[in-house]
Structures are given as structure tokens and as C-alpha cells.
N, C-alpha and C. Protein backbone atom coordinates (compact mmCIF):
# COMPACT_ATOMS: atom_id res chain seq x y z
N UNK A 1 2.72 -7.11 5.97
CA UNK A 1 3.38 -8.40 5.86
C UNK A 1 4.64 -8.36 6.72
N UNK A 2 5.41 -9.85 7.20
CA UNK A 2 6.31 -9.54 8.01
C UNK A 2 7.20 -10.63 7.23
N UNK A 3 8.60 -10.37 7.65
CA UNK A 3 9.80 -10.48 6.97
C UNK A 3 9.76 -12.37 6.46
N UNK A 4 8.48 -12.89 6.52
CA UNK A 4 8.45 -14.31 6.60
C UNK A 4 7.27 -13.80 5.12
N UNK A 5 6.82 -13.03 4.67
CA UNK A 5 5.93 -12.81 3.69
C UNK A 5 4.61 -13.20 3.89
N UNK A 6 4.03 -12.98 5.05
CA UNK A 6 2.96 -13.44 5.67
C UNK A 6 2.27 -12.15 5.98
N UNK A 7 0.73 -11.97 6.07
CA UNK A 7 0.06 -11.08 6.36
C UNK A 7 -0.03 -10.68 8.01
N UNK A 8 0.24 -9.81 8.23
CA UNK A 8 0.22 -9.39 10.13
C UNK A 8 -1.32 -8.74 10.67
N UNK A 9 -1.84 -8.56 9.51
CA UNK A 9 -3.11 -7.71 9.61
C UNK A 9 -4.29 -7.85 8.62
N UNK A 10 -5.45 -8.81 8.93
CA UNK A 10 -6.28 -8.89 7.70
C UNK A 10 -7.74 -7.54 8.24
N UNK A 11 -7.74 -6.71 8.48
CA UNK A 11 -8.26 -5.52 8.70
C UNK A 11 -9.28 -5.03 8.54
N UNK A 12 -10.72 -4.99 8.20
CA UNK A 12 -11.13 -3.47 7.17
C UNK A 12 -12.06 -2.76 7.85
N UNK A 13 -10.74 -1.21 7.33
CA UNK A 13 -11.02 -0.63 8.06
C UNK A 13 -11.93 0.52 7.18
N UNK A 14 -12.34 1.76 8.16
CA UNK A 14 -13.23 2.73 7.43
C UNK A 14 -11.96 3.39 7.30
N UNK A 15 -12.55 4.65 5.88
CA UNK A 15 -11.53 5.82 5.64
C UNK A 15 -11.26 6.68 7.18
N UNK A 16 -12.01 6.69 7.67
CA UNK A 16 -12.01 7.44 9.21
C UNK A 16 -11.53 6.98 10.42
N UNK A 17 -10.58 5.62 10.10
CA UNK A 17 -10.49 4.72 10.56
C UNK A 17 -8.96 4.40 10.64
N UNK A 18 -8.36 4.78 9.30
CA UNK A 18 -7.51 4.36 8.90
C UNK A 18 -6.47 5.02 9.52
N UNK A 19 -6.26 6.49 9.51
CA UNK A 19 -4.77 6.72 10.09
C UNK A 19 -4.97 6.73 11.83
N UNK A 20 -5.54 6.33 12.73
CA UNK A 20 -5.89 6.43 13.82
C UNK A 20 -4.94 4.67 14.03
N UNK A 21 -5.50 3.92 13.35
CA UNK A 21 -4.95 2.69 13.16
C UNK A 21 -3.46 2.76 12.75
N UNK A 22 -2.80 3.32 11.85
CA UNK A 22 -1.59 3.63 11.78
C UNK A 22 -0.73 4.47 12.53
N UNK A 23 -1.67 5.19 13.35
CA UNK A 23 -0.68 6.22 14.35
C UNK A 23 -0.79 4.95 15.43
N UNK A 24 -0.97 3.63 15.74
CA UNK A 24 -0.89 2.71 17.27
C UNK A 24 0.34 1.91 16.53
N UNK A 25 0.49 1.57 15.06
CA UNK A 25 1.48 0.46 14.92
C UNK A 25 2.42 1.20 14.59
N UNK A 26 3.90 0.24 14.76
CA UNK A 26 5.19 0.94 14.71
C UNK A 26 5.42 1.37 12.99
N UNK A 27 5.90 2.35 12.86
CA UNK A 27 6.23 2.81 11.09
C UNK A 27 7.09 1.85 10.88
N UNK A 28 6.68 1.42 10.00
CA UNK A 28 7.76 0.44 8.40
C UNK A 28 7.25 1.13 7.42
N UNK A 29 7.00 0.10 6.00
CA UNK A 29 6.99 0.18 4.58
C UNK A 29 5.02 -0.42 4.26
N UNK A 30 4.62 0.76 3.92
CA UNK A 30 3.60 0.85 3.13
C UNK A 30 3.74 1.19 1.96
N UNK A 31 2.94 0.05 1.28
CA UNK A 31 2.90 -0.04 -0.18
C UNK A 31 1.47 -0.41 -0.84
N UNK A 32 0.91 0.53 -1.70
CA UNK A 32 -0.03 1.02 -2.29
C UNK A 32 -0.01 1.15 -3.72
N UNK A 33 -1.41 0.28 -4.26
CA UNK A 33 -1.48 0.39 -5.50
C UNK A 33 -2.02 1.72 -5.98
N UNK A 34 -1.29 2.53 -6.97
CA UNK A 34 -1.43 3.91 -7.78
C UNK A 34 -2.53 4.05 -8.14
N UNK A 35 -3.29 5.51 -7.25
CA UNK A 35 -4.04 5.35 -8.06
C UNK A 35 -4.48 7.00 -7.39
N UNK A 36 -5.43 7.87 -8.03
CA UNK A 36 -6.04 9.45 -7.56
C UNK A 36 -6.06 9.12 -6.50
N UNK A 37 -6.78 9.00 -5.83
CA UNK A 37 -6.65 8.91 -3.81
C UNK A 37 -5.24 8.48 -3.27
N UNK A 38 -4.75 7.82 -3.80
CA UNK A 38 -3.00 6.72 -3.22
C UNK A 38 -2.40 7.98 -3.00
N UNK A 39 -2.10 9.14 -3.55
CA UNK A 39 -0.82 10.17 -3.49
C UNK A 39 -1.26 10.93 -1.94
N UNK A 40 -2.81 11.43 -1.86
CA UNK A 40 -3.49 11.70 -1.03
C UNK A 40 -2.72 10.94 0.52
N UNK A 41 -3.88 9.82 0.32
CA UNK A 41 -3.13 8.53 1.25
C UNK A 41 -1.59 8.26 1.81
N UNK A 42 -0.78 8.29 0.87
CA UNK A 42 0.81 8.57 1.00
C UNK A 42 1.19 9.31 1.86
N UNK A 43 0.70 10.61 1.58
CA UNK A 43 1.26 11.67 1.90
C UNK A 43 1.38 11.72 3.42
N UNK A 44 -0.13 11.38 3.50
CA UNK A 44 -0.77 11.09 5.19
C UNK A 44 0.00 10.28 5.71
N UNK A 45 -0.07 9.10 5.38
CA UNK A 45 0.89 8.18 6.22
C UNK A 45 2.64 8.39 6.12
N UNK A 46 2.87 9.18 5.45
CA UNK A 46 4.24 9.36 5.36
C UNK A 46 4.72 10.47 6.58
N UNK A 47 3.47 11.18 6.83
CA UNK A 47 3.61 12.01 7.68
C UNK A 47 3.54 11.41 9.25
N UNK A 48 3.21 10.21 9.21
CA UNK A 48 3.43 9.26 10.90
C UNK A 48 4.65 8.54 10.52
N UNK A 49 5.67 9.21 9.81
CA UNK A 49 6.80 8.33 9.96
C UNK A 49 6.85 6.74 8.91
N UNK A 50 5.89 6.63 7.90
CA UNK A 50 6.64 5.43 7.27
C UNK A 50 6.41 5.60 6.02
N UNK A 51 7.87 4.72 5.77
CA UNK A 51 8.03 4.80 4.16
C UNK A 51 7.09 4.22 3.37
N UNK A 52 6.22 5.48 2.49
CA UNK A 52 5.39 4.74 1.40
C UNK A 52 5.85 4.57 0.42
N UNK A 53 5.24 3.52 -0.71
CA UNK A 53 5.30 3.67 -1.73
C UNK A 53 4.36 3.36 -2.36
N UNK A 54 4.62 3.80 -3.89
CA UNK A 54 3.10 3.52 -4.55
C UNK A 54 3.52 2.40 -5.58
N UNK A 55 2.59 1.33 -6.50
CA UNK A 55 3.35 0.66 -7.25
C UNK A 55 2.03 1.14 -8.69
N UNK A 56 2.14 1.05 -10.05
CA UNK A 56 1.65 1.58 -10.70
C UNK A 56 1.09 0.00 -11.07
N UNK A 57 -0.45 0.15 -11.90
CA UNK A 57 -1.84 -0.81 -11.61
C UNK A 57 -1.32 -1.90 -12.41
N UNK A 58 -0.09 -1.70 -13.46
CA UNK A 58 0.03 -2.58 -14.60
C UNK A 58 1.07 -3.56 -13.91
N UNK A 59 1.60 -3.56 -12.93
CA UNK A 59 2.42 -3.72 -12.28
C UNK A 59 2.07 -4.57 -11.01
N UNK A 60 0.54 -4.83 -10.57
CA UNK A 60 -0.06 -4.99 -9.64
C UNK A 60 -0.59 -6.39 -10.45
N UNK A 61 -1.69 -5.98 -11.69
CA UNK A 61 -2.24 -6.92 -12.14
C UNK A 61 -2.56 -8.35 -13.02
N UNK A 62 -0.70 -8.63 -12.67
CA UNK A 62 -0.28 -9.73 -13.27
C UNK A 62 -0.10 -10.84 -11.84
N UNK A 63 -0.45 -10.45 -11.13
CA UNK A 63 -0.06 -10.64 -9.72
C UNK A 63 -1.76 -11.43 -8.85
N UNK A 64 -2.78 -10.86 -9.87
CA UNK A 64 -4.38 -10.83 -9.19
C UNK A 64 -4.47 -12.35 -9.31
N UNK A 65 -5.07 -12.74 -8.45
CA UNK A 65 -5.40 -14.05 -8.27
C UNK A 65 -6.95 -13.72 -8.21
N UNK A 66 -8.32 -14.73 -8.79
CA UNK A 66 -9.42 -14.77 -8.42
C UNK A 66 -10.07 -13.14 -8.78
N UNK A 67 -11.13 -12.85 -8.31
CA UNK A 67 -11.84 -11.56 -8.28
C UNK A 67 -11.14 -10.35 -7.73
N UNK A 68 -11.57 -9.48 -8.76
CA UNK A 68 -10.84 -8.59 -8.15
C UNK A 68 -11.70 -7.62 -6.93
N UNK A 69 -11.11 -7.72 -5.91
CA UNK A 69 -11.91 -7.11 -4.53
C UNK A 69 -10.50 -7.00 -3.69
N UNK A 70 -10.83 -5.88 -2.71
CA UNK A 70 -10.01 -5.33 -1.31
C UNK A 70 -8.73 -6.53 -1.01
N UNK A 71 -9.79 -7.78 -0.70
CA UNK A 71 -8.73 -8.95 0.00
C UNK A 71 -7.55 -9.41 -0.79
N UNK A 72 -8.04 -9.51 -2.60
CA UNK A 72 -6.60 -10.24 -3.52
C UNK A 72 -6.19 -8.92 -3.72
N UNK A 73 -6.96 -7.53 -3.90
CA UNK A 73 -5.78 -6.33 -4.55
C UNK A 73 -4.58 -6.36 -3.59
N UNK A 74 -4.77 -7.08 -2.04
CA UNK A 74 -3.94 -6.54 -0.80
C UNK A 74 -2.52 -7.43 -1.33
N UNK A 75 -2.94 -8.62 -1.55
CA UNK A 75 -1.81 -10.11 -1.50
C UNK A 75 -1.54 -9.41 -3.34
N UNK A 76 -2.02 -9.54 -4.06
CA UNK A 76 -0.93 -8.95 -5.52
C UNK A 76 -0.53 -8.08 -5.51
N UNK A 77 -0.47 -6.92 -4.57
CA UNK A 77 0.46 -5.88 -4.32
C UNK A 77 0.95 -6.13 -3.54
N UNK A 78 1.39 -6.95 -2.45
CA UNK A 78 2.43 -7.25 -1.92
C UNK A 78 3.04 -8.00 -2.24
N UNK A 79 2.61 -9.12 -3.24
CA UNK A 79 3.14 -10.11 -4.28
C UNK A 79 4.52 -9.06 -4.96
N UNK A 80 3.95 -7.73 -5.59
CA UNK A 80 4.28 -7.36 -6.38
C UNK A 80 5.35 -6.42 -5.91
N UNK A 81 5.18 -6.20 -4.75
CA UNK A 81 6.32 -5.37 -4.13
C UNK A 81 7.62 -5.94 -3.94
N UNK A 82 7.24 -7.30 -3.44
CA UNK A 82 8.65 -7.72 -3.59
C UNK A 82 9.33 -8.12 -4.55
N UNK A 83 9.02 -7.48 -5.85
CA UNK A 83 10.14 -7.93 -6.97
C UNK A 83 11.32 -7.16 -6.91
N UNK A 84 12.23 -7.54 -7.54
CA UNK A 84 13.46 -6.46 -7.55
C UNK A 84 13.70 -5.72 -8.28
N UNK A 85 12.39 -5.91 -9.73
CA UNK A 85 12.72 -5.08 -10.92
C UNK A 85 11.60 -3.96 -10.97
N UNK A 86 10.80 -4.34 -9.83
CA UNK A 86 9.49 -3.13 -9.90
C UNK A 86 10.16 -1.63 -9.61
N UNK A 87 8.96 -0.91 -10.14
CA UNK A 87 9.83 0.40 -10.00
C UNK A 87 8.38 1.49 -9.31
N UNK A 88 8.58 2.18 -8.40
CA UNK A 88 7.56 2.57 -7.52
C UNK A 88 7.69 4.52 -8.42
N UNK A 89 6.12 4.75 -8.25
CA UNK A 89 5.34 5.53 -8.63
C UNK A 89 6.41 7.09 -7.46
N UNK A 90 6.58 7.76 -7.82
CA UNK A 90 6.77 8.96 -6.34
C UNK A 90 5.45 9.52 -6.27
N UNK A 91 5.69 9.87 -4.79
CA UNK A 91 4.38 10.66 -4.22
C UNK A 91 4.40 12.16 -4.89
N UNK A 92 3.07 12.54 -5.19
CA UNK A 92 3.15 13.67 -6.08
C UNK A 92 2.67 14.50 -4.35
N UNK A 93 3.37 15.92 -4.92
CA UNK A 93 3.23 16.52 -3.36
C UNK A 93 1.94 17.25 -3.64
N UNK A 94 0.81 17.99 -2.99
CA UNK A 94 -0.04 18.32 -2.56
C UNK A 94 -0.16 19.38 -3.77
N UNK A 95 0.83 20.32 -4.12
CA UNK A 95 0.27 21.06 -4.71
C UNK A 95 0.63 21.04 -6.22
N UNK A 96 0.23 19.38 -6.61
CA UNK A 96 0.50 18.89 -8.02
C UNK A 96 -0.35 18.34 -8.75
């Protein structure tokens, strides 16, 4: 999303796909709903330089509009990121 709260990228991509795609765009703020794979994921992209975060599911799903699939989990977690009272998950490190 860009500073107007608009989507910059409607995407989908493969898992094999994904940080190849993030090593071409410039690092900002990735934000990811919590979950076993997300800390994984984090870690990776934190390592091309941008700030992740994770947001925890209860926190996400007041936010779901319609079915839940890829396209609304994307817009209620970014819904959900921008609150001021949310409170983000830390990345658990590798050997946790």
C-alpha cells in the first residue's frame, strides 16, 4: 500500500516466486498476518532490508470483509495495520 492507503501491487505470486520479487522493489514495511510459516517468511524478507511485521489473526479478523481468501486476508491486514492501538507479534528467530 502507498501513503494514500491504496494497493501498489495486486500480485500472486508462487512461494518460489516471492523473494525474487522482493529483492527488485525498494524495502519499506511488510506486514503479515501471524501465523507457523509468517516467522519463517519474516525472517527472509527482513533479511533484504525491510521492516516486517507480523499482526496476530484476532486482530486481522474483525477487519474481513466477504470470503475469506488471499485477496480480502491482503486489504484486512492492511486495514488492520494501520490502527494505532494494534500491537505486532515479534519475529521468533530461527532457533525458536
Amino acid at each position: 500500500m502507498n501513503e494514500h492507503i491504496k494497493p501498489q501491487f495486486n500480485k500472486k505470486l508462487k512461494r518460489s516466486e516471492l523473494l525474487d520479487f522482493m529483492r527488485q522493489q525498494s524495502p519499506t514495511t511488510v506486514v503479515m498476518e501471524a501465523c507457523y510459516s509468517s516467522h519463517y517468511w519474516g525472517r527472509e524478507i527482513a533479511k533484504l532490508g525491510y521492516d516486517t511485521k507480523l499482526i496476530p489473526t484476532q486482530h486481522v479478523t474483525p477487519f474481513m470483509r466477504g470470503n475469506n481468501n488471499d485477496h480480502n486476508d491482503g486489504f484486512a491486514i492492511a486495514e488492520a495495520s494501520q490502527r494505532a492501538n494494534i500491537r505486532f507479534v515479534p519475529l521468533k528467530s530461527e532457533y525458536r
